[in-house]
C-alpha atoms as a PDB file:
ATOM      1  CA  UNK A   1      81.882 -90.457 -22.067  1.00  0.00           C
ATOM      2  CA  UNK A   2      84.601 -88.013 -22.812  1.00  0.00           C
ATOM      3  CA  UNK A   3      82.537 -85.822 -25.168  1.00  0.00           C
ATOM      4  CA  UNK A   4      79.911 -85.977 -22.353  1.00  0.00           C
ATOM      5  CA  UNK A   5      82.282 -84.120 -20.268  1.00  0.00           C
ATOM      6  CA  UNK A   6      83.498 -81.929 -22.556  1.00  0.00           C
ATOM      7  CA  UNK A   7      79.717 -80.211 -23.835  1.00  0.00           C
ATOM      8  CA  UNK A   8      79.356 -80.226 -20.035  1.00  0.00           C
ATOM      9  CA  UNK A   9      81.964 -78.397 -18.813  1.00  0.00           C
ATOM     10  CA  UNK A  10      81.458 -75.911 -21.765  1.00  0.00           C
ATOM     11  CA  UNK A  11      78.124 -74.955 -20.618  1.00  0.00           C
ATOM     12  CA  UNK A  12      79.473 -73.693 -17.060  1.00  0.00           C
ATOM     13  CA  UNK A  13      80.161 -69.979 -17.481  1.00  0.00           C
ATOM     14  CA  UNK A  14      83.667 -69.066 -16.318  1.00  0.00           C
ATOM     15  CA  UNK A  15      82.011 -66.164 -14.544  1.00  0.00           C
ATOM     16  CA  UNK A  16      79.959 -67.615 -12.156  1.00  0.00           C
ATOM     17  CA  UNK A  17      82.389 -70.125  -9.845  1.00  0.00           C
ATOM     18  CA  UNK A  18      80.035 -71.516  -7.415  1.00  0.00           C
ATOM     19  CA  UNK A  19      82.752 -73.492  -6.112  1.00  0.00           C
ATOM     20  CA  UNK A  20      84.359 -73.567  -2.492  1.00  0.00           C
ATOM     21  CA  UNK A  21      87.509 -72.168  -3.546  1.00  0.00           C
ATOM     22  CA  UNK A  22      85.371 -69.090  -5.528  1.00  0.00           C
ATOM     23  CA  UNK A  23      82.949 -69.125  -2.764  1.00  0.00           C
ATOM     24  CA  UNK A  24      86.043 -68.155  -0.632  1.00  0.00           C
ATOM     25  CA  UNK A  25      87.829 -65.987  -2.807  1.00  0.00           C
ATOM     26  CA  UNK A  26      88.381 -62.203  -2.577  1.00  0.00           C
ATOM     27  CA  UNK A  27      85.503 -60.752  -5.459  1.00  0.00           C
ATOM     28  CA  UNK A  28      83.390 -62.853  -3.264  1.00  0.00           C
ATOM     29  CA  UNK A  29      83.976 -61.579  -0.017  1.00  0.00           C
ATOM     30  CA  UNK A  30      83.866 -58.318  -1.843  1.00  0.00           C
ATOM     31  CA  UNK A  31      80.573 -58.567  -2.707  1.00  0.00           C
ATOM     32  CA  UNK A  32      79.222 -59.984   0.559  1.00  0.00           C
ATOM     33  CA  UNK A  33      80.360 -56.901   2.189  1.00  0.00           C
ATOM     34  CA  UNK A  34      78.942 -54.258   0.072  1.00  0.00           C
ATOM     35  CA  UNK A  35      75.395 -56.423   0.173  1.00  0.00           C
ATOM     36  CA  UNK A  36      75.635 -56.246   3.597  1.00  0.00           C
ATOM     37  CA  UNK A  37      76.715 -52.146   4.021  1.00  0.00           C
ATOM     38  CA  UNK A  38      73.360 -51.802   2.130  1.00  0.00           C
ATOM     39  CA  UNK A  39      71.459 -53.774   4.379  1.00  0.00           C
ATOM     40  CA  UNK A  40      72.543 -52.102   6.841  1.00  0.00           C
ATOM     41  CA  UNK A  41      72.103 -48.719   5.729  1.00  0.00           C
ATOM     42  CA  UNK A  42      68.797 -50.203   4.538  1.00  0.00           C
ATOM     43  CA  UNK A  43      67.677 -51.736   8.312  1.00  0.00           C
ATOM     44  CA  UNK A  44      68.971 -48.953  10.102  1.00  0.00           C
ATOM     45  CA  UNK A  45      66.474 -46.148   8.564  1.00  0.00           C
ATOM     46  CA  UNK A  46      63.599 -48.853   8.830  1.00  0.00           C
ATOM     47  CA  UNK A  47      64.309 -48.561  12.625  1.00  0.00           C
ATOM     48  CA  UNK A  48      65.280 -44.749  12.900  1.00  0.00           C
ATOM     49  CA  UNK A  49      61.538 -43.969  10.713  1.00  0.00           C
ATOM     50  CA  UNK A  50      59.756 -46.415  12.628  1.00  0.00           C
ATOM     51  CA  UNK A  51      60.932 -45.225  16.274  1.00  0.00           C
ATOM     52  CA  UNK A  52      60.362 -41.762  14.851  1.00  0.00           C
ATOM     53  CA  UNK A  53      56.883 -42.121  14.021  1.00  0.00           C
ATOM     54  CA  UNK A  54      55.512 -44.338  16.848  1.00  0.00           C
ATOM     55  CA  UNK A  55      56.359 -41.815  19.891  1.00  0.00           C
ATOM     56  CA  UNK A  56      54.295 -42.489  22.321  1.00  0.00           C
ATOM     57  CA  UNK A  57      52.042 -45.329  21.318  1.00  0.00           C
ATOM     58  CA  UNK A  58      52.391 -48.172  22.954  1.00  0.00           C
ATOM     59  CA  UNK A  59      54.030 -51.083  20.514  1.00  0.00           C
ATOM     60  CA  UNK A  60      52.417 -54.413  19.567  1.00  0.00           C
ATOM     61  CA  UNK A  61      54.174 -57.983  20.413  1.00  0.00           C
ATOM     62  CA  UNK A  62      54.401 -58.889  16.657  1.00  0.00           C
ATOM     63  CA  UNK A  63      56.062 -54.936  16.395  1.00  0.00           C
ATOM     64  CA  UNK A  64      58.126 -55.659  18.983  1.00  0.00           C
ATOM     65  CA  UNK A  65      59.466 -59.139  17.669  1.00  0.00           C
ATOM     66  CA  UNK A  66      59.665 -57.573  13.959  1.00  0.00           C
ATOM     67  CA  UNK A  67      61.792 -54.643  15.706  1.00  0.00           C
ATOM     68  CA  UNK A  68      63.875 -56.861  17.694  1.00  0.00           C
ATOM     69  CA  UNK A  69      64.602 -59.176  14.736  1.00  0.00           C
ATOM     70  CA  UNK A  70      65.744 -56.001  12.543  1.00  0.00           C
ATOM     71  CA  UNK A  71      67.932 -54.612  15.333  1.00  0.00           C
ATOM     72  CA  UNK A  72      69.525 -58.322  15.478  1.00  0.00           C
ATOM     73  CA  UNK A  73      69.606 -58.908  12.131  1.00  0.00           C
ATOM     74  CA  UNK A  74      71.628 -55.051  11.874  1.00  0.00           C
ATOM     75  CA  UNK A  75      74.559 -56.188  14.550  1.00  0.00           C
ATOM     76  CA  UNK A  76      74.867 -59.263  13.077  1.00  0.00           C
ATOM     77  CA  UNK A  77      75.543 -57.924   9.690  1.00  0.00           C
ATOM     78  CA  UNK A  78      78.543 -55.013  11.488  1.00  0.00           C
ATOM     79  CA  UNK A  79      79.956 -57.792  13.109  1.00  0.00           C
ATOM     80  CA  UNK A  80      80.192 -59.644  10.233  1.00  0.00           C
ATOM     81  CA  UNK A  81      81.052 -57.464   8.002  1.00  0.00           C
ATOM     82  CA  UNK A  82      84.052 -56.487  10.910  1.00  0.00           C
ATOM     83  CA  UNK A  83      85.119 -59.576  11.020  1.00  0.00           C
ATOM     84  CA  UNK A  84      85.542 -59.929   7.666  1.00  0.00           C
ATOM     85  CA  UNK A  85      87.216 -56.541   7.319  1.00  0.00           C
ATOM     86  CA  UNK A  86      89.811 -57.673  10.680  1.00  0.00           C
ATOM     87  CA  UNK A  87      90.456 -60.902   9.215  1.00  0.00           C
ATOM     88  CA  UNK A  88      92.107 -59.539   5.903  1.00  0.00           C
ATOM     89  CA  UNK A  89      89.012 -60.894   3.675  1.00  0.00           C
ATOM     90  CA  UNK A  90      89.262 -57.591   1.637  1.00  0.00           C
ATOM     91  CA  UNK A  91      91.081 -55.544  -0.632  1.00  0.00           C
END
C-alpha cells in the first residue's frame, strides 16, 4: 500500500495545487483578477460596438436578454474583482 502512495503522489505536479488552501492562496487570487480585468475589457467593447452600431433600430428580446446578461455579467466581475482588491486578496 505504501508504494501505492508513493507513485501516486509523484505523479501530482507541484505546480498545479488544486487544493483549498492553493485555491485560496495569493498566485491564485492573482490570476482570477487579471482573467477577470480581461473580461472586462473584453465585455465592455462587445457592448460599446454593439450600442454603436444598432442606433436606431429597434432591439430584439433575445438581443436584449444577451445585452442584459453581458452588462450583468460586466458589474459582477468589478465588484468582484473590488472586493477582492478591498479585502487584501492581492499583492
Amino acid at each position: 500500500m505504501s508504494n501505492s502512495n508513493q507513485v501516486a503522489e509523484k505523479q501530482v505536479s507541484p505546480k498545479l495545487d488544486l487544493s483549498i488552501e492553493g485555491m485560496s492562496s495569493q498566485q491564485f487570487s492573482v490570476g482570477v483578477f487579471w482573467f477577470m480585468m480581461v473580461g472586462i475589457v473584453v465585455f465592455s467593447a462587445i457592448i460599446y460596438f454593439f450600442l454603436k452600431s444598432s442606433k436606431g433600430t429597434k432591439m430584439k428580446t433575445g438581443e436584449k436578454v444577451m445585452f442584459g446578461g453581458i452588462i450583468l455579467g460586466v458589474i459582477v466581475a468589478v465588484v468582484f474583482a473590488a472586493t477582492q482588491m478591498v479585502f487584501d486578496y492581492l499583492f
